[in-house]
Protein backbone atom coordinates (compact mmCIF):
# COMPACT_ATOMS: atom_id res chain seq x y z
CA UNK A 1 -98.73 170.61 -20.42
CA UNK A 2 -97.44 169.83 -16.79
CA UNK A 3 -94.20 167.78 -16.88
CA UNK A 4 -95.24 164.57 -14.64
CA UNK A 5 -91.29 164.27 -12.41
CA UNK A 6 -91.67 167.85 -11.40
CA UNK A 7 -95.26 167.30 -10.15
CA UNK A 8 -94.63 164.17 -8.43
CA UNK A 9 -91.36 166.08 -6.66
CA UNK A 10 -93.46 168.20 -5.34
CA UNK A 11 -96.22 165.89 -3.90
CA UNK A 12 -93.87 163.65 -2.45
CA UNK A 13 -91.57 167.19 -0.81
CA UNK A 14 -95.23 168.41 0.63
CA UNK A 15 -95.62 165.42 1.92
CA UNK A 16 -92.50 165.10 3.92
CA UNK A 17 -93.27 168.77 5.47
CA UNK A 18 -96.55 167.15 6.76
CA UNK A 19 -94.91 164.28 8.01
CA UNK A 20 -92.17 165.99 10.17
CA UNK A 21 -94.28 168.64 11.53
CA UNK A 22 -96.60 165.78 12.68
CA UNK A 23 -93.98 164.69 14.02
CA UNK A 24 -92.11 167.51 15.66
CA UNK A 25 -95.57 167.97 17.79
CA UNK A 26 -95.86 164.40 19.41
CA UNK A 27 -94.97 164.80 23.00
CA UNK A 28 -94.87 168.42 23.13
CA UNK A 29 -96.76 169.92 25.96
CA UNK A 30 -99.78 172.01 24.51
CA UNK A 31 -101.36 175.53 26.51
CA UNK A 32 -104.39 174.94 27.45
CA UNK A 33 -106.46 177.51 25.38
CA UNK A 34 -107.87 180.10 27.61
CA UNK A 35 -111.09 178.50 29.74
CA UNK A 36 -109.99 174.99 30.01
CA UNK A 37 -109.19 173.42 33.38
CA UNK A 38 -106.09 172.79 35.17
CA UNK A 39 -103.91 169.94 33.93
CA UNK A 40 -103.65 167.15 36.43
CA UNK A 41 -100.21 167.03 37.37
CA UNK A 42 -98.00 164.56 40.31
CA UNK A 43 -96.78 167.95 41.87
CA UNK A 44 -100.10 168.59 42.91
CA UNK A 45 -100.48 168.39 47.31
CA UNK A 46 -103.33 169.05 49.42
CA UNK A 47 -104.08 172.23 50.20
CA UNK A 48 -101.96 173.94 53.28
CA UNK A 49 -103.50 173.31 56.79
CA UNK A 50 -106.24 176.19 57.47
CA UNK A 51 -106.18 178.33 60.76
CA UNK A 52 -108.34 177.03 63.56
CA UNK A 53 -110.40 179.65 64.53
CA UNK A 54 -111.23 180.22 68.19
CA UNK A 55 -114.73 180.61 69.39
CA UNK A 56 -113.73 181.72 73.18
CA UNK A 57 -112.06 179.29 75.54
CA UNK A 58 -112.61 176.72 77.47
CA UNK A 59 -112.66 175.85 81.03
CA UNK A 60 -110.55 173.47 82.37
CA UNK A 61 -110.62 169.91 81.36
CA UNK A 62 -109.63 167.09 83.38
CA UNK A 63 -109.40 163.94 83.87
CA UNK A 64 -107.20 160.76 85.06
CA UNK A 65 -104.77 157.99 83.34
CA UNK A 66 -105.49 154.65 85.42
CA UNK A 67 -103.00 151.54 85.39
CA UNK A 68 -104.67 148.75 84.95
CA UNK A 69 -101.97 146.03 84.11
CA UNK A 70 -99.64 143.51 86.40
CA UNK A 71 -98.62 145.92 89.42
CA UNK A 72 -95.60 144.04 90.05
CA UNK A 73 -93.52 145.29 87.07
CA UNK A 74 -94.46 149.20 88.28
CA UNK A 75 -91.92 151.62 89.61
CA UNK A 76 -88.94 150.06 88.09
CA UNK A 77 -85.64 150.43 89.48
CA UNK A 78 -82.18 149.82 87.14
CA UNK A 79 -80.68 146.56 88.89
CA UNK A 80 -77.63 147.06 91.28
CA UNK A 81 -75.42 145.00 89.17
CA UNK A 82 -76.12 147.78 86.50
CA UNK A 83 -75.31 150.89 88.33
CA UNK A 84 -71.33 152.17 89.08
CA UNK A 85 -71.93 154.40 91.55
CA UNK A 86 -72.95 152.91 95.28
CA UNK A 87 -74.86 155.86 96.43
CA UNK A 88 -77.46 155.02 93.15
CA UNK A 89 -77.66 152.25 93.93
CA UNK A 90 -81.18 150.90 94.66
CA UNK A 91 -82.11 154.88 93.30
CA UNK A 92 -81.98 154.78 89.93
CA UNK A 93 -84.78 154.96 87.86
CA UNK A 94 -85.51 152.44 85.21
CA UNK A 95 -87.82 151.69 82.24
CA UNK A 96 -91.91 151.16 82.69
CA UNK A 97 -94.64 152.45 84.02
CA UNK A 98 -94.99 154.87 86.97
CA UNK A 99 -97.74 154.29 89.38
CA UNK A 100 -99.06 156.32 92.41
CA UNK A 101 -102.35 156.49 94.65
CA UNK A 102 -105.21 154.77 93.28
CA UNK A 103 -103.27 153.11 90.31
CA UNK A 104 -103.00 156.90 88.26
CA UNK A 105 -100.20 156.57 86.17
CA UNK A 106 -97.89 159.24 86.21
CA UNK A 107 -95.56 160.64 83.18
CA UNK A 108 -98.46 160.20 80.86
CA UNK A 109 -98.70 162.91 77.87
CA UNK A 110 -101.71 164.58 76.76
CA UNK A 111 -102.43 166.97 74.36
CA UNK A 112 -104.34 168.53 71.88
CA UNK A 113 -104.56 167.74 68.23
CA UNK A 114 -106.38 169.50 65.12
CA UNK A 115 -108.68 167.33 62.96
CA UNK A 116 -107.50 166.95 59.50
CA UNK A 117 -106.59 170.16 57.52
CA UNK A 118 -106.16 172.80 60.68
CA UNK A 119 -103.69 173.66 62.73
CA UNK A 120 -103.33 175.54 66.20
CA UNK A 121 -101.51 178.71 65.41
CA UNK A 122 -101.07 181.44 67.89
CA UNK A 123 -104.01 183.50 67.11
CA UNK A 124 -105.64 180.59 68.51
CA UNK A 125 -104.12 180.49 71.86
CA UNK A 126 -106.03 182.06 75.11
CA UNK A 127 -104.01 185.63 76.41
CA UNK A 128 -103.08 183.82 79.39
CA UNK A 129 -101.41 181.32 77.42
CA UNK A 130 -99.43 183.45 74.62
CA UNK A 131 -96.10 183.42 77.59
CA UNK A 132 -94.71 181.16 79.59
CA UNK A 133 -94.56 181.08 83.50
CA UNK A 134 -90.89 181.24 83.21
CA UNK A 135 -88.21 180.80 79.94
CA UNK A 136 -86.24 177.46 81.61
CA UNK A 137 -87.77 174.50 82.91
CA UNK A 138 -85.96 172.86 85.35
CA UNK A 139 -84.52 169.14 85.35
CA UNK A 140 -82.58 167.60 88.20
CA UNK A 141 -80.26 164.87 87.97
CA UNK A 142 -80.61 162.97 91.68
CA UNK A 143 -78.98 159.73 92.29
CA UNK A 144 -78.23 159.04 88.58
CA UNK A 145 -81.94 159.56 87.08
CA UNK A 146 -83.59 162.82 85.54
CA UNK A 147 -86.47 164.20 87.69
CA UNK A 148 -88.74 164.71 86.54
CA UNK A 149 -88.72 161.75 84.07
CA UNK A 150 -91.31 163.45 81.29
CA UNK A 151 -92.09 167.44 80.60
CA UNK A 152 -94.00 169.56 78.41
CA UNK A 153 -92.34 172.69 77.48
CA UNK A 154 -94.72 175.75 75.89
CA UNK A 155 -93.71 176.56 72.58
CA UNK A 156 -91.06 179.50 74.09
CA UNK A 157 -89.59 177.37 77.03
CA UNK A 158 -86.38 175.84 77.35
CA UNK A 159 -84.77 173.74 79.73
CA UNK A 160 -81.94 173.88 82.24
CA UNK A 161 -80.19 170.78 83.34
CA UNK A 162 -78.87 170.44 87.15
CA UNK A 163 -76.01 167.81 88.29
CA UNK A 164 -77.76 167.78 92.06
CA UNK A 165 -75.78 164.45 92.74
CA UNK A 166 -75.38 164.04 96.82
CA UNK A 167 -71.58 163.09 95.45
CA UNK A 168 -69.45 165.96 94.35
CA UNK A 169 -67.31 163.14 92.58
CA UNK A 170 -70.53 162.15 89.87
CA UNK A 171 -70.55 163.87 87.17
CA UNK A 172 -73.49 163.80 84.96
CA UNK A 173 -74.02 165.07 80.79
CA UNK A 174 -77.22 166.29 79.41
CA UNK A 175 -77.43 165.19 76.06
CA UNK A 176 -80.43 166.24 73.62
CA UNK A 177 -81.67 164.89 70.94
CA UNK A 178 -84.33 164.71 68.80
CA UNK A 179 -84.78 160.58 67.06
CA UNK A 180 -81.75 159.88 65.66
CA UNK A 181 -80.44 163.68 65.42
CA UNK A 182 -78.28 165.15 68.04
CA UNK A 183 -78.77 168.74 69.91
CA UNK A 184 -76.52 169.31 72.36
CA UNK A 185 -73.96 166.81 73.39
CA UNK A 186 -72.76 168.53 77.33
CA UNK A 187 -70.96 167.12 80.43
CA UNK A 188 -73.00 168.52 83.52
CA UNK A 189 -70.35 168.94 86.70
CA UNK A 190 -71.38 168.82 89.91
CA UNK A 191 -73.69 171.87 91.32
CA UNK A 192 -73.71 173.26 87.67
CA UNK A 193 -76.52 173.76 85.41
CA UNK A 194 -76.87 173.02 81.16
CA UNK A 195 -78.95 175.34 79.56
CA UNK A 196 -81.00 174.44 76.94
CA UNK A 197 -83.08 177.76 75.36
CA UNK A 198 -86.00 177.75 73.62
CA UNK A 199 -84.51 178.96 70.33
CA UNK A 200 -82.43 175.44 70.75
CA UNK A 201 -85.30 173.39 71.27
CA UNK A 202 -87.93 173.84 68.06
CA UNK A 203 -91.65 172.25 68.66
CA UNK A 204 -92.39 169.02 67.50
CA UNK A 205 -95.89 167.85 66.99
CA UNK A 206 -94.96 164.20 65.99
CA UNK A 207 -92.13 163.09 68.76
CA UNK A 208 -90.22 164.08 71.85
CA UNK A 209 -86.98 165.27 72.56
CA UNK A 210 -84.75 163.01 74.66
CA UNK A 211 -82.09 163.32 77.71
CA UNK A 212 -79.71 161.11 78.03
CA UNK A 213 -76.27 160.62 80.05
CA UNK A 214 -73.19 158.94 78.77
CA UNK A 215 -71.85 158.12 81.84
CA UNK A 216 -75.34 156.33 83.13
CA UNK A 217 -76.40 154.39 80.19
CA UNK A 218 -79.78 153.99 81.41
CA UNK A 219 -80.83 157.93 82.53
CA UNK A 220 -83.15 158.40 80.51
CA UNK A 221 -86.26 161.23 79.99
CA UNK A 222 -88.55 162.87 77.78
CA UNK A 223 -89.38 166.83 76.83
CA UNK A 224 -92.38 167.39 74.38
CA UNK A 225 -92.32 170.82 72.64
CA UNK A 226 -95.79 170.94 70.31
CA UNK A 227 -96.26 174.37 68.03
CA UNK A 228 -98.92 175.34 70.84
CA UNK A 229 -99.36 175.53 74.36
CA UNK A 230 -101.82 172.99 75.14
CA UNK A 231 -100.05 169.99 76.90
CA UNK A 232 -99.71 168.11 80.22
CA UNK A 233 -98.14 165.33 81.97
CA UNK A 234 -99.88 163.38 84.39
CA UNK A 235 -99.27 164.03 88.04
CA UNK A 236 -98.14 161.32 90.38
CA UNK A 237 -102.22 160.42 91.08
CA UNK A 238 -102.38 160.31 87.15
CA UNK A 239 -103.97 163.75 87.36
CA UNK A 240 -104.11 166.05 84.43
CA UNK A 241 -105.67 169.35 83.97
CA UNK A 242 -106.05 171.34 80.38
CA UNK A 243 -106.70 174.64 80.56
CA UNK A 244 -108.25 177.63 78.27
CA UNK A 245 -108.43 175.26 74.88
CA UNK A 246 -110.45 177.06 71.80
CA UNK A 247 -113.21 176.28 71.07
CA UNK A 248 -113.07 175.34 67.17
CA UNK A 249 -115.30 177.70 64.90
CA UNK A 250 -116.63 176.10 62.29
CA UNK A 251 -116.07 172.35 61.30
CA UNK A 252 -112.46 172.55 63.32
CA UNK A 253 -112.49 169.67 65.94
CA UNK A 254 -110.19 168.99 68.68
CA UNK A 255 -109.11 165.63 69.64
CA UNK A 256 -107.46 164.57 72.89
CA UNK A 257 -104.30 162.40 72.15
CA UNK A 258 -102.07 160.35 74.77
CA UNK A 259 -98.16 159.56 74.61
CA UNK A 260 -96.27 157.06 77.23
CA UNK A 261 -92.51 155.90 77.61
CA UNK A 262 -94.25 152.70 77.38
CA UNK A 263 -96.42 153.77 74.14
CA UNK A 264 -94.72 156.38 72.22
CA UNK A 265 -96.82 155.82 69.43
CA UNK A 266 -99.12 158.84 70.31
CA UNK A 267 -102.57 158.14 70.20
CA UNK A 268 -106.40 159.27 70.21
CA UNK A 269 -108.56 159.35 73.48
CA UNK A 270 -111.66 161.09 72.53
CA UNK A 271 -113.22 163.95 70.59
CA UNK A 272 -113.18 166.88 72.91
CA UNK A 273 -117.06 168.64 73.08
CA UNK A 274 -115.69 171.92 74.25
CA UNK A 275 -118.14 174.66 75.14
CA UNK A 276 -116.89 178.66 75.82
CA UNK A 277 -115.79 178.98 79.95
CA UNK A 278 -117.27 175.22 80.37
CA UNK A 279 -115.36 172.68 81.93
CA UNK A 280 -115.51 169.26 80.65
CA UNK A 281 -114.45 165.87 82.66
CA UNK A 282 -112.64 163.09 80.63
CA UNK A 283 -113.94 159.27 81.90
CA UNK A 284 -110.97 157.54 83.21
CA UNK A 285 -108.41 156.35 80.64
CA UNK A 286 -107.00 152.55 81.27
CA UNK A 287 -103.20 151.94 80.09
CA UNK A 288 -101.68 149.02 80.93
């Protein structure tokens, strides 16, 4: 005969084990037996940006940026009142839009952008394109104002900085930065140069670099840098020519994109319809 306290003691110690290895498992993170899917987890990004491939090259691709806005605010100059120096006077650039023959607006950026999920890498670029013309670009510093006001650098140029003031007595600095985050911080004396190399000046596809000079408050200009090679600044007509882009293999588009001084918020212009050693004309583009 079974004594009755032993067999409830061991009903009610069974019972605990049950309980506390229920326990023990809540929360725990399980293996997925073999053939089950992926767990959906917050870590998980889109996939990297693919290669664009290139079917051949383009021709060249122009076009025109046309002002179209109040005529009497182009072509600023900085106020008298606001300049030190007598021989800037009346000289120094200031802040707006540029305007030459025919209303083109000059310092205009344009460039090349990937659709969603490529990139331009340099397997991409045409052989003509794969160097620069020459390492430095070079930036003067006449009658307190950078000239030119905007560049495009290819993705192995830098820039070299020249105090060309008519004064020997003006000296000039050629700061760099990129938003908020310094580069080079560098007095320019007169007749010397500041050299900026490419390995100092890394591509950005989302802003420009900027020059600035502490002794002129307002000397201002702008260097873009992209990843690749294909980017222009309008000419003093409001010109532009792109030249040699690939032709995207595949379901790879290329869009045009514009940046301003006056609209740094870069932004779309059109689909480019590229065909292999076909030049294609862009319709006018209105800013204003």
């Amino acid at each position: 005969m079974r004594n009755p306290a032993r067999y409830w003691m061991v009903m009610m110690v069974s019972a605990l084990a049950l309980s506390m290895a229920a326990f023990s498992g809540c929360g725990k993170k399980e293996t997925p037996s073999q053939g089950a899917g992926p767990e959906s987890s917050p870590e998980n990004t889109e996939p990297a940006a693919k290669e664009l491939k290139a079917n051949g090259f383009s021709g060249n691709v122009t076009g025109k940026v046309v002002y179209t806005g109040d005529m009497s605010k182009v072509n600023p100059v900085v106020p008298p009142e606001n300049v030190k120096d007598d021989i800037c006077k009346g000289q120094a650039k200031g802040v707006g839009w540029y305007v030459g023959e025919g209303g083109g607006a000059q310092y205009v950026v344009l460039f090349v952008r990937p659709s969603a999920g490529y990139r331009i890498t340099e397997a991409a670029w045409s052989p003509d394109l794969k160097e620069p013309k020459e390492p430095l670009v070079e930036v003067k510093q006449p009658r307190c104002s950078f000239t030119p006001r905007v560049i495009a650098l290819h993705p192995k140029q830098g820039v070299k900085v020249l105090n060309d003031a008519p004064d020997e007595n003006i000296t000039h600095d050629a700061n760099l930065v990129l938003g908020a985050n310094p580069i080079g911080l560098s007095a320019v004396p007169h007749g010397k140069f500041k050299d900026y190399p490419s390995a100092t000046i890394k591509p950005s596809d989302s802003k420009p670099y900027g020059l600035s000079c502490n002794q002129h408050g307002f000397m201002k200009a702008y260097m873009w840098k992209l990843s690749h090679p294909y980017i222009v600044v309008t000419d003093d007509k409001g010109s532009f020519t792109l030249s040699k882009l690939p032709v995207p293999d595949g379901d790879a588009k290329l869009e045009l994109m514009m940046w301003s001084e006056m609209n740094q918020t870069p932004k779309r212009v059109a689909e480019l319809k590229l065909e292999k050693d076909k030049d294609l004309k862009i319709a006018d583009i209105e800013v204003k």
